[in-house]
PDB file of N, CA and C in Angstrom:
ATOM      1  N   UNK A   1       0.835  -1.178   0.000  1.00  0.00           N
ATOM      2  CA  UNK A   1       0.000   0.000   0.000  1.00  0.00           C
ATOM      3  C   UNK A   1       0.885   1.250   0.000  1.00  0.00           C
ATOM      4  N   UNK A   2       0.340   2.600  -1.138  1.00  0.00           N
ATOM      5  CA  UNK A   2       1.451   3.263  -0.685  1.00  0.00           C
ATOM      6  C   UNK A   2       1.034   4.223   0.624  1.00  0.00           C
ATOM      7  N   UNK A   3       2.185   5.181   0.228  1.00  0.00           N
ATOM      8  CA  UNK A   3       2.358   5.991   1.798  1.00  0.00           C
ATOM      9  C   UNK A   3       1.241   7.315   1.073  1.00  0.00           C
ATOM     10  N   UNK A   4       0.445   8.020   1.903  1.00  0.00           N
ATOM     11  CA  UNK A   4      -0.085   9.276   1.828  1.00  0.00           C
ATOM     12  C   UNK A   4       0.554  10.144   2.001  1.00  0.00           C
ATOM     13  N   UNK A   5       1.310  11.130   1.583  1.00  0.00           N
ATOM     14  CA  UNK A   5       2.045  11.980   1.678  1.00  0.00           C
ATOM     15  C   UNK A   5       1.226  13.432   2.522  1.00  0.00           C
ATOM     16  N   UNK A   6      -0.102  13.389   1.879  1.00  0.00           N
ATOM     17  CA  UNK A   6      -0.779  14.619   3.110  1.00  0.00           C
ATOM     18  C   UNK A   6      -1.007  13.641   4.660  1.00  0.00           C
ATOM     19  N   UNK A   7      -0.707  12.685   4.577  1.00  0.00           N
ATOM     20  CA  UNK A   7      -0.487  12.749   6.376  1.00  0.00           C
ATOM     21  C   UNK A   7       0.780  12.993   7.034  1.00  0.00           C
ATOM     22  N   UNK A   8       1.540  12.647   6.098  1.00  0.00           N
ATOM     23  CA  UNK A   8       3.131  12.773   6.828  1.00  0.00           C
ATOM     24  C   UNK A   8       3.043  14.364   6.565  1.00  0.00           C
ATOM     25  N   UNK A   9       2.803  14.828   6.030  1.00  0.00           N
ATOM     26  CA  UNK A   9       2.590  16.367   5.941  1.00  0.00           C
ATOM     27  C   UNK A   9       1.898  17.042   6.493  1.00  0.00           C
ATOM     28  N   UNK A  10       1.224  16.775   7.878  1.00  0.00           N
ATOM     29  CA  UNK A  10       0.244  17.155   8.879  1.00  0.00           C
ATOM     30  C   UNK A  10       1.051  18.484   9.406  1.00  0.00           C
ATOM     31  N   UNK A  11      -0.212  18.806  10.089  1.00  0.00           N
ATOM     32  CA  UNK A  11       0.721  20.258  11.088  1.00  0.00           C
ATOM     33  C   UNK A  11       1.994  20.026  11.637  1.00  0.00           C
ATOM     34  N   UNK A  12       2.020  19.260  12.474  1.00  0.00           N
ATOM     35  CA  UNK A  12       3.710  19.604  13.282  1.00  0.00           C
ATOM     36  C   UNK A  12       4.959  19.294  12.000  1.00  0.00           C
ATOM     37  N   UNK A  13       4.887  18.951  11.001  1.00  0.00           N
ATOM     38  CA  UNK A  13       5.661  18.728  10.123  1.00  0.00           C
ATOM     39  C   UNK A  13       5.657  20.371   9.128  1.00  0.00           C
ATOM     40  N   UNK A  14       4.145  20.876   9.021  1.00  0.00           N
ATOM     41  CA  UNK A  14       4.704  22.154   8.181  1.00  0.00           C
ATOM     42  C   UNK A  14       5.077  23.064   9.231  1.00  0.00           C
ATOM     43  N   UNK A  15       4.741  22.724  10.722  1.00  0.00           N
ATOM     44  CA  UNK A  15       5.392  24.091  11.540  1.00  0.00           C
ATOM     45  C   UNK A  15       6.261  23.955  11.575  1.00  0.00           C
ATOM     46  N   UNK A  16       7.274  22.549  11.790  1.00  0.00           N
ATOM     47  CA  UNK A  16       8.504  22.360  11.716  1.00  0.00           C
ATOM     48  C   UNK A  16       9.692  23.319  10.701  1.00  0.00           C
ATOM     49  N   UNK A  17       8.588  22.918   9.531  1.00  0.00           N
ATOM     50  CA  UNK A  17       9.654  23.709   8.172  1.00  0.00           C
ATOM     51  C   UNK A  17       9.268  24.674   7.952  1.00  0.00           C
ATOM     52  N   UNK A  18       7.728  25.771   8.616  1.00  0.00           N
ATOM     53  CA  UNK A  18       7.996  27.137   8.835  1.00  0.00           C
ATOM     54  C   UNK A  18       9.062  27.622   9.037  1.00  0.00           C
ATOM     55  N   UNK A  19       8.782  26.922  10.507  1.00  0.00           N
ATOM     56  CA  UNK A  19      10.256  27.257  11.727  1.00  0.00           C
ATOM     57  C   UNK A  19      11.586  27.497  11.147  1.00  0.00           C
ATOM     58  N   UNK A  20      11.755  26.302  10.816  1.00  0.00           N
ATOM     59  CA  UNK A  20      12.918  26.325   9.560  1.00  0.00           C
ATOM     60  C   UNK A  20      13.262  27.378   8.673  1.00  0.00           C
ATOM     61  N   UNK A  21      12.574  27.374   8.155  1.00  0.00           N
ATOM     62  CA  UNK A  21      12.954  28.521   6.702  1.00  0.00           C
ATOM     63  C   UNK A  21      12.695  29.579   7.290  1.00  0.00           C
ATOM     64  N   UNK A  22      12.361  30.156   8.314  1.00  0.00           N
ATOM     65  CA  UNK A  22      12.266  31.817   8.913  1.00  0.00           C
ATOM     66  C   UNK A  22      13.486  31.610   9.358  1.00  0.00           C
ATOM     67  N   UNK A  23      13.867  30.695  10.308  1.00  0.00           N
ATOM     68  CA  UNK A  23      15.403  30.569  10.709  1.00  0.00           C
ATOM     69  C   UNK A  23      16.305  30.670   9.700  1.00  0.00           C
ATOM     70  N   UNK A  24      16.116  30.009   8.960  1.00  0.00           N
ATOM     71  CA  UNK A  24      17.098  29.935   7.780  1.00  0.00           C
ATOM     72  C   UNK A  24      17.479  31.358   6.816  1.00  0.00           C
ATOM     73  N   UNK A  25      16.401  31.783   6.757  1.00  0.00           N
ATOM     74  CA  UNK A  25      15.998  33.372   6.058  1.00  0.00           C
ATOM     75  C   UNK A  25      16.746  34.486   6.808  1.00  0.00           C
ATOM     76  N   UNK A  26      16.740  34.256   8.322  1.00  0.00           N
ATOM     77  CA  UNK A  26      17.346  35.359   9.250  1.00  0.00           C
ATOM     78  C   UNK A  26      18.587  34.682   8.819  1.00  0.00           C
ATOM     79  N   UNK A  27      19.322  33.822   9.460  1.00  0.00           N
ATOM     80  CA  UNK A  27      20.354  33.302   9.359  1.00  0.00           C
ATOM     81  C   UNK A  27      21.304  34.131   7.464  1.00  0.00           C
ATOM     82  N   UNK A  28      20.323  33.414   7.193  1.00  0.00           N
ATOM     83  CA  UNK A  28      21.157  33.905   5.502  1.00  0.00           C
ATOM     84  C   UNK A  28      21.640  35.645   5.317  1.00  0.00           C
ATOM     85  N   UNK A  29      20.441  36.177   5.974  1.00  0.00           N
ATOM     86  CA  UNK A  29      20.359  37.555   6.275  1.00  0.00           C
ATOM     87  C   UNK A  29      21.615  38.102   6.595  1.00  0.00           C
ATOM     88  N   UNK A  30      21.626  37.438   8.106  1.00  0.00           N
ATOM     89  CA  UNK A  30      23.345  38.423   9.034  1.00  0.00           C
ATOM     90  C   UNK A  30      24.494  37.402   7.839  1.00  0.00           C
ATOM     91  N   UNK A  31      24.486  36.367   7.643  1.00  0.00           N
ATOM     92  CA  UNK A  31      25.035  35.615   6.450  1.00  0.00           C
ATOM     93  C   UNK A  31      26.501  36.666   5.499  1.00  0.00           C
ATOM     94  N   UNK A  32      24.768  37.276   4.421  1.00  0.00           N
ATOM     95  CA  UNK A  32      25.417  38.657   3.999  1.00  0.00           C
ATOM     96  C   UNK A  32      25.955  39.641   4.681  1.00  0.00           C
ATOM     97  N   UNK A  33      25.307  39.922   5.653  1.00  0.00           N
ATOM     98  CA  UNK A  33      25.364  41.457   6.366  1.00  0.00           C
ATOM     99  C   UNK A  33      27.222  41.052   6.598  1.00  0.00           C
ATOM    100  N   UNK A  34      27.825  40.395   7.258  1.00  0.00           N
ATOM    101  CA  UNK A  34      29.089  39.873   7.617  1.00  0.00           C
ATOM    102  C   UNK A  34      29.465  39.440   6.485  1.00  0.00           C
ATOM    103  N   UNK A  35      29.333  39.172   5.286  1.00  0.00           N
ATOM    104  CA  UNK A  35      30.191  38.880   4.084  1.00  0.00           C
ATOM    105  C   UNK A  35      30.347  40.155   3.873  1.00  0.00           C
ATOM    106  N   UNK A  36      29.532  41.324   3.660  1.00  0.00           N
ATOM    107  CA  UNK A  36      29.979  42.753   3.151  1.00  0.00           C
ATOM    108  C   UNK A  36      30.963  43.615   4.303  1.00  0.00           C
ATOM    109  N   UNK A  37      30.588  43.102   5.499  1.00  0.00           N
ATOM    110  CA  UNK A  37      31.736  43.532   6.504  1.00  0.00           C
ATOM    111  C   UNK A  37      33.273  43.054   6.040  1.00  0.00           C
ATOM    112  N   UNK A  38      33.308  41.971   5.582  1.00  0.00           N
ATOM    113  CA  UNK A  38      34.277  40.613   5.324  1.00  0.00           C
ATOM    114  C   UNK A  38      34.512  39.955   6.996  1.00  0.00           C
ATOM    115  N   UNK A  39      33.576  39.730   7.211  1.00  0.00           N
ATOM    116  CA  UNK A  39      33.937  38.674   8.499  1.00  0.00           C
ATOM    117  C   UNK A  39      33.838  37.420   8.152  1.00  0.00           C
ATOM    118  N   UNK A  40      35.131  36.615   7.668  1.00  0.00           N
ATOM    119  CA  UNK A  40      35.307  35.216   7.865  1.00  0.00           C
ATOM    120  C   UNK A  40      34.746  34.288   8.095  1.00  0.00           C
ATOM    121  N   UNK A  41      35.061  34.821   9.530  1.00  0.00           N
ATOM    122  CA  UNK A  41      34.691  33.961  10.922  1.00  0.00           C
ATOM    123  C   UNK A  41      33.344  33.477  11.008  1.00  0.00           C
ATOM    124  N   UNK A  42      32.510  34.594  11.003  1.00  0.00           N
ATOM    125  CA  UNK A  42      31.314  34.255  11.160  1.00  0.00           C
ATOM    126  C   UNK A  42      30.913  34.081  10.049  1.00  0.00           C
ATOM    127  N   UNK A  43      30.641  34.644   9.087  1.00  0.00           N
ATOM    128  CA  UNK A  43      30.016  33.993   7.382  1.00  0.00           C
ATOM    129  C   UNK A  43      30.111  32.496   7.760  1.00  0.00           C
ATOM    130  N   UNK A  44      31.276  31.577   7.828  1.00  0.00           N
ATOM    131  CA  UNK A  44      31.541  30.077   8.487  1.00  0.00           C
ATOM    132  C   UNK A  44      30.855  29.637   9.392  1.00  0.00           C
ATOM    133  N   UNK A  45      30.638  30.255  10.447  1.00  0.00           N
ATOM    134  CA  UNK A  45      30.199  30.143  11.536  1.00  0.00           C
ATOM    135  C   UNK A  45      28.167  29.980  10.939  1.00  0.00           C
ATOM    136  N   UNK A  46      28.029  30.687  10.397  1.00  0.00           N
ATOM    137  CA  UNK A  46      26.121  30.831   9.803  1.00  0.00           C
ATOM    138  C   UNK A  46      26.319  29.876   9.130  1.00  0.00           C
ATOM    139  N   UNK A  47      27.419  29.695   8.067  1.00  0.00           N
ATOM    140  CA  UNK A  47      26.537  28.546   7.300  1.00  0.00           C
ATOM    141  C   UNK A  47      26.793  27.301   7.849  1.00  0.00           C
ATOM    142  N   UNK A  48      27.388  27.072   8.862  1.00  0.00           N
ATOM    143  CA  UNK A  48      27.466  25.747   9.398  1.00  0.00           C
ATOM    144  C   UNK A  48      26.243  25.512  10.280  1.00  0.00           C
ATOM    145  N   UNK A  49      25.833  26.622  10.717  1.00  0.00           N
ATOM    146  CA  UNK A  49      24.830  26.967  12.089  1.00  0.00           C
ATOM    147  C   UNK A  49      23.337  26.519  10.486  1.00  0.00           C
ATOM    148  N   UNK A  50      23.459  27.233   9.389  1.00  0.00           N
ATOM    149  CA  UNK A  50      22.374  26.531   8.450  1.00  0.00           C
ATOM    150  C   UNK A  50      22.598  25.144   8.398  1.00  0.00           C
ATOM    151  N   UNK A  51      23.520  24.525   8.609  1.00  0.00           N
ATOM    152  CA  UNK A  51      23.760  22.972   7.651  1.00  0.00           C
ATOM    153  C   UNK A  51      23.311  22.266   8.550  1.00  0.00           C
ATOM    154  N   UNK A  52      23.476  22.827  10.007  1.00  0.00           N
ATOM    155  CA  UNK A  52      22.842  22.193  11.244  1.00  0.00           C
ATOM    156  C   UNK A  52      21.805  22.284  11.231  1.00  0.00           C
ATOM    157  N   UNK A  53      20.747  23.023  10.921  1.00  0.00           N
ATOM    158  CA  UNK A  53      19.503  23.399  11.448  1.00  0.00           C
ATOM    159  C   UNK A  53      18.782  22.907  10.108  1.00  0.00           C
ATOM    160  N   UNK A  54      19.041  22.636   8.904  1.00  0.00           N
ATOM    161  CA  UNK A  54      18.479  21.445   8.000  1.00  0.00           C
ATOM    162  C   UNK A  54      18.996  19.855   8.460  1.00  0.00           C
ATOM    163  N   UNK A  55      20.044  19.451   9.152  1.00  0.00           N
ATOM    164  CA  UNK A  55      19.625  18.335   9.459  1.00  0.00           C
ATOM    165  C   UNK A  55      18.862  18.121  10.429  1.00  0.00           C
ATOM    166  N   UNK A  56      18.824  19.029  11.409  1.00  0.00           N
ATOM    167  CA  UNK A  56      17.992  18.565  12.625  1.00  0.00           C
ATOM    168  C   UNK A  56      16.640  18.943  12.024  1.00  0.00           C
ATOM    169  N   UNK A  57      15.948  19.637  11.077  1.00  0.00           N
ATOM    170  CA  UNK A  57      15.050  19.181  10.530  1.00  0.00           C
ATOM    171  C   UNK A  57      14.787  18.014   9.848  1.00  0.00           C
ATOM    172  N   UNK A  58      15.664  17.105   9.332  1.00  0.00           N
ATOM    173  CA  UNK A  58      15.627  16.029   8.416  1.00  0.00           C
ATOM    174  C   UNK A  58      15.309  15.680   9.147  1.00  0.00           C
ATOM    175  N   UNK A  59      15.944  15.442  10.066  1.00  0.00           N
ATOM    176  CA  UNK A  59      16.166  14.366  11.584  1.00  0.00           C
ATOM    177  C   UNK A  59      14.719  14.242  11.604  1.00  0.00           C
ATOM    178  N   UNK A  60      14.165  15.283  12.579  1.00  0.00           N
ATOM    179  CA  UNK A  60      12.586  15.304  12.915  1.00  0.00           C
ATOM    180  C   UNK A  60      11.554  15.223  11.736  1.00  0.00           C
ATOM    181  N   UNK A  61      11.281  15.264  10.460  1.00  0.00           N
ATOM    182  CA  UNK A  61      10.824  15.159   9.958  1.00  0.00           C
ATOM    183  C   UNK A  61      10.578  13.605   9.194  1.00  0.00           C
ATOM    184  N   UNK A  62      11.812  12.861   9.714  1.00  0.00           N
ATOM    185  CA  UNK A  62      12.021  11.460   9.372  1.00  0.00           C
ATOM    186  C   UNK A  62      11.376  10.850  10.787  1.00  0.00           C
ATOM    187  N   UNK A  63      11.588  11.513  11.981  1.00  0.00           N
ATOM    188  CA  UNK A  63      10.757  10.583  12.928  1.00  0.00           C
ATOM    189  C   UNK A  63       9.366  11.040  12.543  1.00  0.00           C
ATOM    190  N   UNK A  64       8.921  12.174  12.679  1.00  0.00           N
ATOM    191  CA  UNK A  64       7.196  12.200  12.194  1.00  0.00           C
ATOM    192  C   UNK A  64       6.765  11.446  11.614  1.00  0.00           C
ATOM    193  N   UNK A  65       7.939  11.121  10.203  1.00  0.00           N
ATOM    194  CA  UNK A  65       6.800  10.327   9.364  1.00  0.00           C
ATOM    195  C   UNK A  65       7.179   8.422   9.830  1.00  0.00           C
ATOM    196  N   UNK A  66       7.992   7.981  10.754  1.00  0.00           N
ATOM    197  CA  UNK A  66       8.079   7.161  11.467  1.00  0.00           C
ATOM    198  C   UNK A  66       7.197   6.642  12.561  1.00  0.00           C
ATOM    199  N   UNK A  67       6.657   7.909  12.880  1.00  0.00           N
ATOM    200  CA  UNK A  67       6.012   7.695  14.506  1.00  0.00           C
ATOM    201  C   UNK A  67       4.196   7.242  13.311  1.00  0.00           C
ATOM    202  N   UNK A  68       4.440   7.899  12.101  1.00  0.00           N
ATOM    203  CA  UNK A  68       3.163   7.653  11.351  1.00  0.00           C
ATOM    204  C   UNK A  68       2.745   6.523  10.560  1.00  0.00           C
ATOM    205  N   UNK A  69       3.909   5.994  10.493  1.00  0.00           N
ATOM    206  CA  UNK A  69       3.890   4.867   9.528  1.00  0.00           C
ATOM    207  C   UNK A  69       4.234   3.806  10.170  1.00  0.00           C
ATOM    208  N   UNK A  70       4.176   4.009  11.568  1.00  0.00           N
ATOM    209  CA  UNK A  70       5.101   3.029  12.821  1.00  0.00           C
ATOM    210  C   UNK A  70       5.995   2.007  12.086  1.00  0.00           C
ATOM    211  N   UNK A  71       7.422   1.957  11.662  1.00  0.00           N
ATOM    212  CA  UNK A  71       8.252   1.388  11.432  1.00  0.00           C
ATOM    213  C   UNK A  71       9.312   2.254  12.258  1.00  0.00           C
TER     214      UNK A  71
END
């Protein structure tokens, strides 16, 4: 049988990736703001702080649809 994709796509899964992409949006934001400064440091520092904050969405978005499909 297949999988329904609008259930794994229920609320706590699109608030999740609201959450996400407003984070991500600010983040990208100071991103630039410190590339036109030329700060290094931190430009590195955001996009690692992004690379984190899409997996820990993967993460949770793979148990949702786990806890839904109970496997």
């Amino acid at each position: 049988m297949g999988r329904d994709i609008g259930k794994v796509l229920g609320g706590p899964a699109i608030a999740l990736l609201g959450i996400g992409a407003i984070l991500d949006i600010i983040l990208f934001h100071f991103m630039f703001e410190f590339a036109d400064k030329e700060n290094l440091f931190m430009v590195i520092l955001i996009a690692a702080l992004i690379g984190i904050i899409a997996f820990g969405i993967a993460k949770c978005l793979i148990s949702i649809s786990r806890l839904n499909y109970g496997k």
